[in-house]
Protein backbone atom coordinates (compact mmCIF):
# COMPACT_ATOMS: atom_id res chain seq x y z
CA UNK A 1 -1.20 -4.87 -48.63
CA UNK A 2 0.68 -6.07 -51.76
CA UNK A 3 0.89 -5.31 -55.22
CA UNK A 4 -0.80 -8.14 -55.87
CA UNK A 5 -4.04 -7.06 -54.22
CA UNK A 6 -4.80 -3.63 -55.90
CA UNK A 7 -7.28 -2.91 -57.97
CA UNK A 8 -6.82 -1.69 -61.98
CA UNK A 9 -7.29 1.95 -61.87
CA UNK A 10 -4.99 1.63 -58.97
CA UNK A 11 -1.88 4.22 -57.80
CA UNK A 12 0.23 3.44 -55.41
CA UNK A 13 3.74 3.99 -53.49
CA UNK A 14 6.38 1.06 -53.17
CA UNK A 15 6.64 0.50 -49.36
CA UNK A 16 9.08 -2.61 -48.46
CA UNK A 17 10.32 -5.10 -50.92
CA UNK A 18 10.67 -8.68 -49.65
CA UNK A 19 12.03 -11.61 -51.29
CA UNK A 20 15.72 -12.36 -51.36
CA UNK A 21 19.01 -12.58 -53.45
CA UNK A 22 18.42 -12.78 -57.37
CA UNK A 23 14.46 -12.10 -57.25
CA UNK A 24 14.79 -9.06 -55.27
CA UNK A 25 17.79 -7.49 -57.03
CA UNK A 26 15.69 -8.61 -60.40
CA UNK A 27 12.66 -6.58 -59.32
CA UNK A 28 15.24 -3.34 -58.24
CA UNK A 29 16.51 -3.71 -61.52
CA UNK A 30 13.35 -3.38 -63.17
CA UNK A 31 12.86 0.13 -61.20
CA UNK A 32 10.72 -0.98 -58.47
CA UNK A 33 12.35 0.27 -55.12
CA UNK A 34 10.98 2.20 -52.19
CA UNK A 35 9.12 5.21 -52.46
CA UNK A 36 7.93 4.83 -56.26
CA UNK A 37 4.70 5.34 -57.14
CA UNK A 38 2.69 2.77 -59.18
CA UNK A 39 0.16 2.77 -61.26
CA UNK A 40 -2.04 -0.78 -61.98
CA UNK A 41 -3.27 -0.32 -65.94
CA UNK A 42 -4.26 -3.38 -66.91
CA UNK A 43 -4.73 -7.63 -65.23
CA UNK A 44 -4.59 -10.39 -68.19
CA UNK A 45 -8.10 -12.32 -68.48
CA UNK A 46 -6.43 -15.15 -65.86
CA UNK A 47 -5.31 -12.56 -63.48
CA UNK A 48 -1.85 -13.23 -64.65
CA UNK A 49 0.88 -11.12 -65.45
CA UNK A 50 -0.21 -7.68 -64.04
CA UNK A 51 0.49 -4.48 -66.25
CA UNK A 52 2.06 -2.02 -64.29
CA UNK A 53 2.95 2.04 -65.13
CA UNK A 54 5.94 2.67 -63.35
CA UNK A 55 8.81 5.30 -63.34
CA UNK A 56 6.89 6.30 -66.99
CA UNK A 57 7.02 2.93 -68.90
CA UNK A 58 4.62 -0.07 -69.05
CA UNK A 59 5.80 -3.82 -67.07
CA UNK A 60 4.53 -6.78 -66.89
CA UNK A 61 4.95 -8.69 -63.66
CA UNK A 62 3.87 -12.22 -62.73
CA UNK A 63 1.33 -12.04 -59.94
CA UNK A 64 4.13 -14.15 -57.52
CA UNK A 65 6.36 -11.56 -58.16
CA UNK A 66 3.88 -8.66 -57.48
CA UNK A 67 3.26 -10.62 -53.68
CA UNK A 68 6.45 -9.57 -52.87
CA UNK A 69 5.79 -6.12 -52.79
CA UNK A 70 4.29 -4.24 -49.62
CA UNK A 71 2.46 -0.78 -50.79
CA UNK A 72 1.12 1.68 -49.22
């Protein structure tokens, strides 16, 4: 299952990050890496970007970005 998938109300734990070169470092840099636990908050009207709680602050990711991440 990825990010993309979950349900608001959501929590889950970061389980494999896929993509490759700039994209994946980008979404490490933003503090998603193995192991962490996310929380889903909120999905704009058009499903797009996805409000995420994670490592105690609020992001927004694009919905193609959230694909790339396997949860668990």
């Amino acid at each position: 299952m990825t990010l993309k998938e979950v349900p608001v109300g959501g929590s889950v734990k970061i389980a494999k990050l896929n993509g490759e070169g700039p994209v994946k470092r980008r979404i490490m840099d933003m503090g998603l890496t193995k192991g962490v636990e996310i929380y889903v908050r909120k999905v704009a009207p058009l499903g797009d970007p996805i409000e995420i709680t994670v490592r105690g602050y609020e992001l927004s990711i694009r919905k193609s970005d959230a694909q790339m991440i396997e949860v668990e």
